[in-house]
N, C-alpha and C. Protein backbone atom coordinates (compact mmCIF):
# COMPACT_ATOMS: atom_id res chain seq x y z
N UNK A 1 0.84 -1.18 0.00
CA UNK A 1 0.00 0.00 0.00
C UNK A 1 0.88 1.24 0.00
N UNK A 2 0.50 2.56 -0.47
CA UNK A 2 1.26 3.47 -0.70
C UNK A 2 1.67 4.46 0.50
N UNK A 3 2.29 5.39 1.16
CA UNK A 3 2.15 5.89 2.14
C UNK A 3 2.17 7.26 1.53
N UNK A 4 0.37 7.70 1.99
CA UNK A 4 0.36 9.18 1.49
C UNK A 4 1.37 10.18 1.93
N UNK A 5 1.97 10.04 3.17
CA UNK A 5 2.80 10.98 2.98
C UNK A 5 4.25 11.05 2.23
N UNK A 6 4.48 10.18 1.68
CA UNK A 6 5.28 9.58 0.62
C UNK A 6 5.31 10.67 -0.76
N UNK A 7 3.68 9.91 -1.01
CA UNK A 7 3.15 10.97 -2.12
C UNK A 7 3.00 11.87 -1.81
N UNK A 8 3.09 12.61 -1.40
CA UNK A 8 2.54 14.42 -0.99
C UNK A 8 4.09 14.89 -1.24
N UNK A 9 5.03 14.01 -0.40
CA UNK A 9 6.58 15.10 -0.60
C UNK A 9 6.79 14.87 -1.92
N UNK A 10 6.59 13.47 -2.72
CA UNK A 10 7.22 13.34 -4.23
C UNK A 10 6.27 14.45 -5.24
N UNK A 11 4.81 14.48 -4.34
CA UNK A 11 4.33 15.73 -5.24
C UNK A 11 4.85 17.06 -5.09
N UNK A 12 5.49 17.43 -4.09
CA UNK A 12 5.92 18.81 -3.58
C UNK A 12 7.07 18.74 -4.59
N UNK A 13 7.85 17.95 -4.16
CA UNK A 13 9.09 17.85 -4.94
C UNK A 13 9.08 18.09 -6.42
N UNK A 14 8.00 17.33 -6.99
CA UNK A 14 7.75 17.62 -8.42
C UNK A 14 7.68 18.74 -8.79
N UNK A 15 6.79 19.57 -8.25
CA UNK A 15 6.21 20.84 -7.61
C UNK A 15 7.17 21.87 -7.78
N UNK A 16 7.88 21.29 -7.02
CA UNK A 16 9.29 22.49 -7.08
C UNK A 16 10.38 22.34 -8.06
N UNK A 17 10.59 21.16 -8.23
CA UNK A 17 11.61 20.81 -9.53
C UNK A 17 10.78 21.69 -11.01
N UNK A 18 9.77 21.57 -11.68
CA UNK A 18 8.67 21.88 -12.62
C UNK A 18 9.00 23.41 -11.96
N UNK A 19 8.71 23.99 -10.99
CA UNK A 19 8.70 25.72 -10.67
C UNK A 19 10.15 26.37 -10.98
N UNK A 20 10.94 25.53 -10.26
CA UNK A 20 12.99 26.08 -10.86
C UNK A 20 13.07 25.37 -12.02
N UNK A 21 12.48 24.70 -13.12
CA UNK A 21 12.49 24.60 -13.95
C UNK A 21 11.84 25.82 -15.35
N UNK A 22 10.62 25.86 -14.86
CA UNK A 22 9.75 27.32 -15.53
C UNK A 22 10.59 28.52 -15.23
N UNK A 23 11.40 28.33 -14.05
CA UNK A 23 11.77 30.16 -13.72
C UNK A 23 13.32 30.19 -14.77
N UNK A 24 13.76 29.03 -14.59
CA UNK A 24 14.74 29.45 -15.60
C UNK A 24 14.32 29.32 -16.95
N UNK A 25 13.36 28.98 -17.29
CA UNK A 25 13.28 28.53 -19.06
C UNK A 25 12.64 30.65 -18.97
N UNK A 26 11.77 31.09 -18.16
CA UNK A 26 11.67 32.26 -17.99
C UNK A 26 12.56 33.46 -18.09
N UNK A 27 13.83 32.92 -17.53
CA UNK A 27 14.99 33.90 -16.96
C UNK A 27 15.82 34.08 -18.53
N UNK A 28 15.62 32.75 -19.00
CA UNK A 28 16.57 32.68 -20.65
C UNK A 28 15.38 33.36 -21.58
N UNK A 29 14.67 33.29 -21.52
CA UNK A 29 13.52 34.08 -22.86
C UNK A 29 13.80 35.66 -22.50
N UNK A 30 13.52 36.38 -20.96
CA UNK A 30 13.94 37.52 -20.81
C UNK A 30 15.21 38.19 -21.38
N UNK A 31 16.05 37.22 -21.16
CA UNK A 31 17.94 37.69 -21.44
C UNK A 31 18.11 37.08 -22.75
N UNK A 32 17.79 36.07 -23.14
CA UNK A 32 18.43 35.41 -24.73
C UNK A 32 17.09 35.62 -25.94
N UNK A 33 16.17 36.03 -25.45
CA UNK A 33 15.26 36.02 -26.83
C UNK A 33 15.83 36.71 -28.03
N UNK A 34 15.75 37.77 -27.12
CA UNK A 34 15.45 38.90 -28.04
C UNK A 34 17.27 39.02 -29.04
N UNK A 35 18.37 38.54 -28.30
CA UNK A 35 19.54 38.15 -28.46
C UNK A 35 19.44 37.27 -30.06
N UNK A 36 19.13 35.90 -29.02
CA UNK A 36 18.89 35.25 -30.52
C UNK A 36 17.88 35.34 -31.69
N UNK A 37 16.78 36.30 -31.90
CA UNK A 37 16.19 36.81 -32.99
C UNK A 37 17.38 37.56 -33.67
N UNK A 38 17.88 38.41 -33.04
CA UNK A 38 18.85 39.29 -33.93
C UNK A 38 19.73 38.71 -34.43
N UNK A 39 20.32 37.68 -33.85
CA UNK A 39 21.54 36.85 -34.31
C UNK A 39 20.95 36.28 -35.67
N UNK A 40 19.61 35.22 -35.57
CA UNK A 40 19.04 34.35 -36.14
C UNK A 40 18.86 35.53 -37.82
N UNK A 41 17.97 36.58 -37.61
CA UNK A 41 17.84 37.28 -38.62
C UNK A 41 19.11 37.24 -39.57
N UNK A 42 19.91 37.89 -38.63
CA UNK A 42 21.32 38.33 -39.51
C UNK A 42 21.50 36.92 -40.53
N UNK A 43 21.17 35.44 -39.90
CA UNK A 43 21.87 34.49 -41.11
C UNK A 43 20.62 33.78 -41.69
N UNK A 44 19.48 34.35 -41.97
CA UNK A 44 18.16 33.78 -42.25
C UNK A 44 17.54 34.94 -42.82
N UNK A 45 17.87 36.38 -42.85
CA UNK A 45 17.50 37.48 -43.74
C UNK A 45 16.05 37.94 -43.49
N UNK A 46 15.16 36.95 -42.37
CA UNK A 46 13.53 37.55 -42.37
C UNK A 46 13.54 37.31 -40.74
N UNK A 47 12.75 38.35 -40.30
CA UNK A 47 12.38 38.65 -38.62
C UNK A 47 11.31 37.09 -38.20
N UNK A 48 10.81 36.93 -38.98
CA UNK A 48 9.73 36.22 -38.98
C UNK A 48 10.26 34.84 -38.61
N UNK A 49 11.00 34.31 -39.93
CA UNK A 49 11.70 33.22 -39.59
C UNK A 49 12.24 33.10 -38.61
N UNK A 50 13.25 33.91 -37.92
CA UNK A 50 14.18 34.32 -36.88
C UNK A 50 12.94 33.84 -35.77
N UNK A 51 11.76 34.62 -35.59
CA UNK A 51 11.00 34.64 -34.25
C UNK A 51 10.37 33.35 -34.68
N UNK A 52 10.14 32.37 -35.48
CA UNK A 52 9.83 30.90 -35.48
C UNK A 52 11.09 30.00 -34.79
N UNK A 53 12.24 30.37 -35.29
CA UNK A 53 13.32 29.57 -34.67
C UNK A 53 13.55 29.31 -33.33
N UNK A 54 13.70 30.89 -33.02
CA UNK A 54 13.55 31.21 -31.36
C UNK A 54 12.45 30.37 -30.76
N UNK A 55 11.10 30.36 -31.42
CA UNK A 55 9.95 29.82 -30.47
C UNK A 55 10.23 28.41 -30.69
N UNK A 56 11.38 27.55 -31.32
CA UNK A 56 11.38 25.85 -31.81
C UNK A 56 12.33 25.93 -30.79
N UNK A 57 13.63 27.10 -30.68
CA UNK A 57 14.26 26.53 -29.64
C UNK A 57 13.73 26.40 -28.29
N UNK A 58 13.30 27.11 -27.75
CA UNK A 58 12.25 27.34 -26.07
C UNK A 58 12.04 25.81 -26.33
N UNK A 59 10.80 25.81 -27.30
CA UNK A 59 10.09 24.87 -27.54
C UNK A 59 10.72 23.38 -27.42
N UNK A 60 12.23 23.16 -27.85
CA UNK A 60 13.16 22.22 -27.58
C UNK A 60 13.59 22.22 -25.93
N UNK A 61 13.60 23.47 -25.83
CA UNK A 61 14.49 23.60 -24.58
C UNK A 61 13.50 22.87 -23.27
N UNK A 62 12.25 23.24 -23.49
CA UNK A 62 11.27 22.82 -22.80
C UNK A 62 11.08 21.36 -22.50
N UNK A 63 11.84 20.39 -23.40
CA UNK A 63 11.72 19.27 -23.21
C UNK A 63 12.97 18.45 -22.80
N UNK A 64 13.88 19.52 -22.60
CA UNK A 64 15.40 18.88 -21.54
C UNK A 64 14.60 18.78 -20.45
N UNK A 65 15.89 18.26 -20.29
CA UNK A 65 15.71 18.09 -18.34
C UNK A 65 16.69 18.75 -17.82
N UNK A 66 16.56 20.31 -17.84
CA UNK A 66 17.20 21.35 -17.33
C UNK A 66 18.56 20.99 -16.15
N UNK A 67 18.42 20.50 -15.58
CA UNK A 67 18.73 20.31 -14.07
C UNK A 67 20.26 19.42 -14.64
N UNK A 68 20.28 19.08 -15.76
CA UNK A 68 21.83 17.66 -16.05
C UNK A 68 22.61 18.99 -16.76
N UNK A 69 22.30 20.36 -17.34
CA UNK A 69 22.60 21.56 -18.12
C UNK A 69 23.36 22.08 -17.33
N UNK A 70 24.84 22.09 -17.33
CA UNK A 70 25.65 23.15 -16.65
C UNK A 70 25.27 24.47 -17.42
N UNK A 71 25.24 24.72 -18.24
CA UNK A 71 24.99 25.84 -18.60
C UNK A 71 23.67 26.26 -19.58
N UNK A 72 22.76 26.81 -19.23
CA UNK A 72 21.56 26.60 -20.21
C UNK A 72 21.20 27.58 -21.04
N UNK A 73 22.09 28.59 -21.03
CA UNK A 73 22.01 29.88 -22.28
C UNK A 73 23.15 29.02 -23.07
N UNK A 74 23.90 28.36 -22.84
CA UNK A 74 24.90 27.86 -23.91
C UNK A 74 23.95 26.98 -24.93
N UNK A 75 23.47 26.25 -24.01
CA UNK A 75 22.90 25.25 -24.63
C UNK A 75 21.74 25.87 -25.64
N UNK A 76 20.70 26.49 -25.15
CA UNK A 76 19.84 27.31 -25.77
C UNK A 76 20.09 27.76 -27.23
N UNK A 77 21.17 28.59 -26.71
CA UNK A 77 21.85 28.84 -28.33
C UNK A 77 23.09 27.86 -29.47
N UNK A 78 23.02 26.65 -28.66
CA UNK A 78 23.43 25.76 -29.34
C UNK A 78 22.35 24.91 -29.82
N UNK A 79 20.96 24.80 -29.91
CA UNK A 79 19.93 24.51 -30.23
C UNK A 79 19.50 25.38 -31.06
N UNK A 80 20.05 26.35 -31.36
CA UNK A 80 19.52 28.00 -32.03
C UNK A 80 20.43 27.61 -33.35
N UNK A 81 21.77 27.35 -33.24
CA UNK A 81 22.52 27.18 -34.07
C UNK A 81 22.34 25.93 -34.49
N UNK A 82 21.60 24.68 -34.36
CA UNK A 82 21.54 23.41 -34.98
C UNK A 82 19.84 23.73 -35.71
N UNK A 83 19.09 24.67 -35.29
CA UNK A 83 17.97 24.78 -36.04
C UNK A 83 18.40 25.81 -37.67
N UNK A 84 19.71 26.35 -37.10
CA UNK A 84 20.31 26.97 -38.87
C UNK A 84 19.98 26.23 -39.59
N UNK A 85 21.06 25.57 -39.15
CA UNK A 85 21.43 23.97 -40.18
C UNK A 85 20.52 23.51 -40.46
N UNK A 86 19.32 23.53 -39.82
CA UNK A 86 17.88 22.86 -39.95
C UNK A 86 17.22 23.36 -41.27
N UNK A 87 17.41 24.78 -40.60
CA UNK A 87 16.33 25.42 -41.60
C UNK A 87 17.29 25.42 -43.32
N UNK A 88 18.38 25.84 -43.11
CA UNK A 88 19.12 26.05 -44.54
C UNK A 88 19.02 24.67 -44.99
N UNK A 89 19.01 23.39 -45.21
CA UNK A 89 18.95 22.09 -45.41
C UNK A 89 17.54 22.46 -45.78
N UNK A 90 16.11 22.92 -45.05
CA UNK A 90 14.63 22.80 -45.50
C UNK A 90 14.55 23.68 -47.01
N UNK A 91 15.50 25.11 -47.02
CA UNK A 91 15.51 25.91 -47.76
C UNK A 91 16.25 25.20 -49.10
N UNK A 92 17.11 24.33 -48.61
CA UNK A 92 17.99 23.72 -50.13
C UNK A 92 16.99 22.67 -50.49
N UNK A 93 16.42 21.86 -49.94
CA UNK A 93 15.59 21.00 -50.51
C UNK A 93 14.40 22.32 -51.19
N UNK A 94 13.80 22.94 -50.96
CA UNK A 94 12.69 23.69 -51.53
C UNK A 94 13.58 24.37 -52.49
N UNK A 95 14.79 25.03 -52.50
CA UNK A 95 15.65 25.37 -54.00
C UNK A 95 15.19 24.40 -55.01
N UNK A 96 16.02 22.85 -54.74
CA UNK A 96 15.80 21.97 -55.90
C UNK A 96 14.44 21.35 -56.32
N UNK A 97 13.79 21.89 -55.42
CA UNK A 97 12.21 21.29 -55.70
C UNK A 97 11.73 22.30 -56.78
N UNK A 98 12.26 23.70 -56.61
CA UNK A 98 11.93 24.73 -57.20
C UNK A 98 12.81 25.12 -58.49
N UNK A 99 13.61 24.19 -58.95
CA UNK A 99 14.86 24.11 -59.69
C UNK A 99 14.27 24.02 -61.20
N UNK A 100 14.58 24.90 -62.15
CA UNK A 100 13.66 24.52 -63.44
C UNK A 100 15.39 24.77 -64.07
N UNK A 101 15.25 23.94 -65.18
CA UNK A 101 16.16 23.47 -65.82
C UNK A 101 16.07 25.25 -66.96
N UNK A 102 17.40 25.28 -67.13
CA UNK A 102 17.83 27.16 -67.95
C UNK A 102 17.31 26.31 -69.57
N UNK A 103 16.41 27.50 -70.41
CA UNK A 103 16.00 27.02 -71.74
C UNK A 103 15.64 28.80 -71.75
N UNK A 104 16.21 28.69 -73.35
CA UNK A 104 16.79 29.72 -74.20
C UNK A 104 15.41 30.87 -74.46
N UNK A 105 14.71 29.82 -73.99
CA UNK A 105 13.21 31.04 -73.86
C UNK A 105 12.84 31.35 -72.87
N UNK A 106 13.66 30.98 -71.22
CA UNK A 106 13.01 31.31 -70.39
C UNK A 106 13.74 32.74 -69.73
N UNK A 107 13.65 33.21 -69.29
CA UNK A 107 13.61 35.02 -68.85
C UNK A 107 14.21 35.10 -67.31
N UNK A 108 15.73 35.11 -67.41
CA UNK A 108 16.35 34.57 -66.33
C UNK A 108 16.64 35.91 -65.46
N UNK A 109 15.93 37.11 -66.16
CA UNK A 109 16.34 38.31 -65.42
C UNK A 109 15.17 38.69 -64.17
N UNK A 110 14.14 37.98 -64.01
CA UNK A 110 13.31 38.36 -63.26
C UNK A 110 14.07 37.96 -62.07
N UNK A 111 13.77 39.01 -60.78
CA UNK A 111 14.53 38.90 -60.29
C UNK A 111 14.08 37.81 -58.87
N UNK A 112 13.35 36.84 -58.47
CA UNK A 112 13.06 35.96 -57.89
C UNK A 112 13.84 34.78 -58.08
N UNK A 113 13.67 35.13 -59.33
CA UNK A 113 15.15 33.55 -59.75
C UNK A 113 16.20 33.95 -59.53
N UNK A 114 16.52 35.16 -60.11
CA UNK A 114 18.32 35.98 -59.84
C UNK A 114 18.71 35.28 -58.27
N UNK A 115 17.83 35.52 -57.07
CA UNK A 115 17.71 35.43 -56.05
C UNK A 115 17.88 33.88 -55.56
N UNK A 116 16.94 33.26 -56.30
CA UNK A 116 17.58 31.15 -56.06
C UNK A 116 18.50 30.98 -56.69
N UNK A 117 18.94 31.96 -57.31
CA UNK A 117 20.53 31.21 -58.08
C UNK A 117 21.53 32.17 -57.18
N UNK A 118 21.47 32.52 -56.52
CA UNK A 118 22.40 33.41 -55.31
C UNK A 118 22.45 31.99 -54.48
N UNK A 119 20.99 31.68 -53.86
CA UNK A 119 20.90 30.74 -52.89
C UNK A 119 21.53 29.23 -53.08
N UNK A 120 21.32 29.22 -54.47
CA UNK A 120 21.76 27.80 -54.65
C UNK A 120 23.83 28.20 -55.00
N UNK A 121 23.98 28.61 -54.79
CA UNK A 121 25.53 29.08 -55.00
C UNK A 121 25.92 28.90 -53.84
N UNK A 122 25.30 29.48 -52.91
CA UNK A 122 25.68 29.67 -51.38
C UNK A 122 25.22 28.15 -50.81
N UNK A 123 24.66 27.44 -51.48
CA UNK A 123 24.31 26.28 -50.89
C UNK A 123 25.44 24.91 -51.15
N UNK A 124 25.98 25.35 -52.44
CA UNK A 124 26.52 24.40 -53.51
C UNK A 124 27.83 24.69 -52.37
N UNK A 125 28.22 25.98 -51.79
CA UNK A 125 29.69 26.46 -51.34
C UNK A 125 29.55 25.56 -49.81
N UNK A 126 28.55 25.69 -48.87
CA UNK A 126 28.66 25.04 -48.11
C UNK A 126 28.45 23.14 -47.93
N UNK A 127 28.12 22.49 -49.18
CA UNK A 127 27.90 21.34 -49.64
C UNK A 127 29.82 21.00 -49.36
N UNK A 128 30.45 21.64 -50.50
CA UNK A 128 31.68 22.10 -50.80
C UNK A 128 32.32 22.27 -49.93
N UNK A 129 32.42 22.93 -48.73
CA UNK A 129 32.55 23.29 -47.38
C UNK A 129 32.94 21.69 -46.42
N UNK A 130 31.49 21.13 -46.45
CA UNK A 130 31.34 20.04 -45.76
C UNK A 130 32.38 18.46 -46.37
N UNK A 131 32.28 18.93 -47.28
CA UNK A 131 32.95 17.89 -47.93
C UNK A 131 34.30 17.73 -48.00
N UNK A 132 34.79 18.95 -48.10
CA UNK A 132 36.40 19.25 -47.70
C UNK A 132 37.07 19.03 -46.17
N UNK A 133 35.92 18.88 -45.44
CA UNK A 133 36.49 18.70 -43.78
C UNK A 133 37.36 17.33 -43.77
N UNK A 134 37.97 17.23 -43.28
CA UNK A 134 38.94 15.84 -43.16
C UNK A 134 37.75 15.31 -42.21
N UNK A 135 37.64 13.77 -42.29
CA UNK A 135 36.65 13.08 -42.31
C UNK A 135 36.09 12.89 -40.53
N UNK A 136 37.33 12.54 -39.85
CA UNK A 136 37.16 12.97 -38.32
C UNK A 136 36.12 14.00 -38.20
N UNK A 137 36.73 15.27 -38.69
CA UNK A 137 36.02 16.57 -37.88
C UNK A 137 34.61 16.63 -38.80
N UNK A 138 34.63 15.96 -40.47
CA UNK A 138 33.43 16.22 -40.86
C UNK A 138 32.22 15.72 -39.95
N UNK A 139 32.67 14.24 -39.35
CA UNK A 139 31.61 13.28 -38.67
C UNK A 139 31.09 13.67 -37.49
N UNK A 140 32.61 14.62 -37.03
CA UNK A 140 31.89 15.31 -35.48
C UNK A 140 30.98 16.65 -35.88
N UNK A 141 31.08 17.64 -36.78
CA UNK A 141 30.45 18.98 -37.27
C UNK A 141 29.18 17.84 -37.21
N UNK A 142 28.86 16.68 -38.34
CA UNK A 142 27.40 16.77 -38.70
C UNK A 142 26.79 15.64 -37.37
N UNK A 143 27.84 15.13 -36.58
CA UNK A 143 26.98 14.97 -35.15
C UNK A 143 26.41 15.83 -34.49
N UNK A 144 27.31 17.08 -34.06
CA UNK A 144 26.84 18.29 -33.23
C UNK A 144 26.58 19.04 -33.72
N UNK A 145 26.56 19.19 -35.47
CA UNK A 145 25.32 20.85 -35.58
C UNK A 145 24.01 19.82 -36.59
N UNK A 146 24.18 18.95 -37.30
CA UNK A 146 23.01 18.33 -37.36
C UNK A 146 22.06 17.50 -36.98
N UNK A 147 22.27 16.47 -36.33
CA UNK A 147 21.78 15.33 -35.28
C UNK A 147 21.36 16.56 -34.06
N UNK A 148 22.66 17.59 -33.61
CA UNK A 148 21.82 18.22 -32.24
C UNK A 148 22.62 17.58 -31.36
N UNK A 149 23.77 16.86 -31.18
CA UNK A 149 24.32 15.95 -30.39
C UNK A 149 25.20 16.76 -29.25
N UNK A 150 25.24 16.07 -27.71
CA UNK A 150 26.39 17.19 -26.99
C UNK A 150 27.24 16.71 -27.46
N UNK A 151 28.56 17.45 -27.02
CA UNK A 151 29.96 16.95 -26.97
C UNK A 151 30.30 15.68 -26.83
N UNK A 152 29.42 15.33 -25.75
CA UNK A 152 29.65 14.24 -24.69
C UNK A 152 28.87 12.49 -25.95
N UNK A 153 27.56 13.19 -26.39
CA UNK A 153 27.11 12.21 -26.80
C UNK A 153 28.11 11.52 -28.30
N UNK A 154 28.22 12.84 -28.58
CA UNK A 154 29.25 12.83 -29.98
C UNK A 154 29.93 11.84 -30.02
N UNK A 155 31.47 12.59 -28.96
CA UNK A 155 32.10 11.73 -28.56
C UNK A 155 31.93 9.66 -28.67
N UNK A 156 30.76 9.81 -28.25
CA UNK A 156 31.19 8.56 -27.87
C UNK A 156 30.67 7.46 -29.09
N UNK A 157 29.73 8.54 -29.59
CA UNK A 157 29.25 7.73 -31.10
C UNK A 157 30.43 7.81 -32.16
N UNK A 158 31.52 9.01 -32.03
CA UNK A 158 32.15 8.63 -32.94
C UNK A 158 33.77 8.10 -32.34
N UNK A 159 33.69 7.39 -31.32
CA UNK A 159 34.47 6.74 -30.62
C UNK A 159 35.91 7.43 -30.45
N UNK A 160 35.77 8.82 -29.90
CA UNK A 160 36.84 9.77 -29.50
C UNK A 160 36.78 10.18 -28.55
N UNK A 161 37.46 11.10 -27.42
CA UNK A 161 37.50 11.24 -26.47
C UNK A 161 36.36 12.98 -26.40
N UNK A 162 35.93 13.43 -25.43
CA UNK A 162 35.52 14.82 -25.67
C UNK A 162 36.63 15.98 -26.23
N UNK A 163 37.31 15.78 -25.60
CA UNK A 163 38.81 16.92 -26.21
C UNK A 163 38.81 16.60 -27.37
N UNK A 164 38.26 15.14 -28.14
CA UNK A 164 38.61 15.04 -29.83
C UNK A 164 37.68 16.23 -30.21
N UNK A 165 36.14 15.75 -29.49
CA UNK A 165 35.17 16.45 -30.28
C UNK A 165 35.58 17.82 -30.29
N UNK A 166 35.76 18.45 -29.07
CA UNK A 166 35.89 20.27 -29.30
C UNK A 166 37.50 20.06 -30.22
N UNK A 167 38.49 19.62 -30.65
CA UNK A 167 39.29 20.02 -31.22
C UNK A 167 38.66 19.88 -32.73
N UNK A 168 38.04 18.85 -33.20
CA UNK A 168 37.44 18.96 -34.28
C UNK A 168 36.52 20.24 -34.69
N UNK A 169 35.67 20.23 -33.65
CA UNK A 169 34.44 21.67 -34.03
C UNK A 169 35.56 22.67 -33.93
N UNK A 170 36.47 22.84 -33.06
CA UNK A 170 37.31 23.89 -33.28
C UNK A 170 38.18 24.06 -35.14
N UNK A 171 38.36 22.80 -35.02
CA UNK A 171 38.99 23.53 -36.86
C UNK A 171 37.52 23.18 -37.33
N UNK A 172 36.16 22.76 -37.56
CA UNK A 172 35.37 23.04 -38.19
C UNK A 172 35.05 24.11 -38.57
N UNK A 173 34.98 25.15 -37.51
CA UNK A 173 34.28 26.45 -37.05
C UNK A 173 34.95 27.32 -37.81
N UNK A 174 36.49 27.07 -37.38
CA UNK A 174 37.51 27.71 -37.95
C UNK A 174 37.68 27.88 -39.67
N UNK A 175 37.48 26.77 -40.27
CA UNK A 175 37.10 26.20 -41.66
C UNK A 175 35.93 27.13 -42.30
N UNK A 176 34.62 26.83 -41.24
CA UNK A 176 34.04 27.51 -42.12
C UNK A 176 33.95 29.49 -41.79
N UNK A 177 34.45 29.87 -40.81
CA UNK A 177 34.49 31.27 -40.51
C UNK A 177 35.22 31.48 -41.77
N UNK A 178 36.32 31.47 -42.24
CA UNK A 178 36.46 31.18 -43.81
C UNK A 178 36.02 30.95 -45.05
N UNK A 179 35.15 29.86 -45.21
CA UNK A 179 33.99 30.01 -46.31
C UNK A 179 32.87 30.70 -46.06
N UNK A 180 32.41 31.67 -44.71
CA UNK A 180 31.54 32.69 -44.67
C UNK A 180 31.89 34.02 -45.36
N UNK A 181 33.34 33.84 -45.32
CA UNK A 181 33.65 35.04 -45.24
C UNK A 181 33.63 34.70 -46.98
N UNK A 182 34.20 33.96 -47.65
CA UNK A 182 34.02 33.67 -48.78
C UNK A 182 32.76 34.07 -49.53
N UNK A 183 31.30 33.56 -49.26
CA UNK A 183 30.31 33.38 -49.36
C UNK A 183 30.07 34.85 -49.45
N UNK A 184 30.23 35.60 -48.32
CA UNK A 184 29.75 36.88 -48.04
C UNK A 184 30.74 38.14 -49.00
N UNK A 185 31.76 37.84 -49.69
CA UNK A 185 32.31 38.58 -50.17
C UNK A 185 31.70 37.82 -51.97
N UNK A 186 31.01 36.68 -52.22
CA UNK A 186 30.49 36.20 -53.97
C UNK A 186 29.49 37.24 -53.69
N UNK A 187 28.57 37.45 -52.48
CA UNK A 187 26.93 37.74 -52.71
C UNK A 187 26.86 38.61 -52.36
């Protein structure tokens, strides 16, 4: 048989774990929202998109279990930065869905297309990008900015130590701060 007062503290407890849980998912929307919209805009070009991202990350964040998070604005915006990757991957598939083959009658100056052939350049460079990583650091980049993976989980799926993983994302990062800058000086 159960002993209600058993249940009453595991409900309190819940109680309170769920309340320091809400106050910080609270404390990061006050201090990081408005942060990561601006960030998000700058590499996504629309406010809109930006304030969808923001509400997927919360929306992710909401379903950790806060409390294992040494740090939870890190994390936040490392969920901010794996929904990029998210969204630019949704945007390249809708490029080639939207992809009409060049014919000598079609009118390549309107400028909507000018605009997917910017995108698909910038898409083709980071394809290009990914592919050039020496194969180690490629496997750890598309663990931890596509899968969403920690350090920790990375690590162990791609059977390296954690110091492998951050030395890899470190020349990843490094790699591509380079083909941004690339990218941003074609367009």
């Amino acid at each position: 048989m159960r002993n209600p007062l058993m249940s009453a503290t595991s409900t309190a407890e819940i109680d309170e774990e769920r309340d320091a849980r809400n106050e910080i998912i609270i404390r990061l929307y006050r201090n990081h929202h408005r942060t990561n919209v601006r960030w998000l805009t700058g590499r996504v070009k629309s406010v809109a998109v930006a304030e969808d991202l923001v509400h997927d990350a919360f929306t992710r964040l909401m379903k950790k279990n806060l409390s294992n998070i040494e740090n939870p604005a890190g994390y936040l915006h490392r969920i901010v930065r794996g929904l990029v990757w998210e969204w630019s991957s949704l945007k390249r598939n809708q490029i080639e869905r939207s992809f009409v083959p060049f014919d000598e009658s079609f009118d390549v100056a309107m400028a909507g297309d000018q605009d997917r052939l910017d995108d698909q350049q910038i898409l083709r460079l980071l394809e290009k990008f990914i592919q050039e990583l020496p194969s180690n650091t490629r496997l750890v980049f598309l663990l931890v900015r596509l899968e969403d993976l920690t350090y920790d989980e990375a690590a162990k799926k791609a059977g390296m130590s954690v110091n492998g993983v951050k030395y890899h994302m470190k020349v990843a990062l490094k790699m591509l701060r380079s083909y941004r800058d690339i990218i941003e000086d074609v367009s």
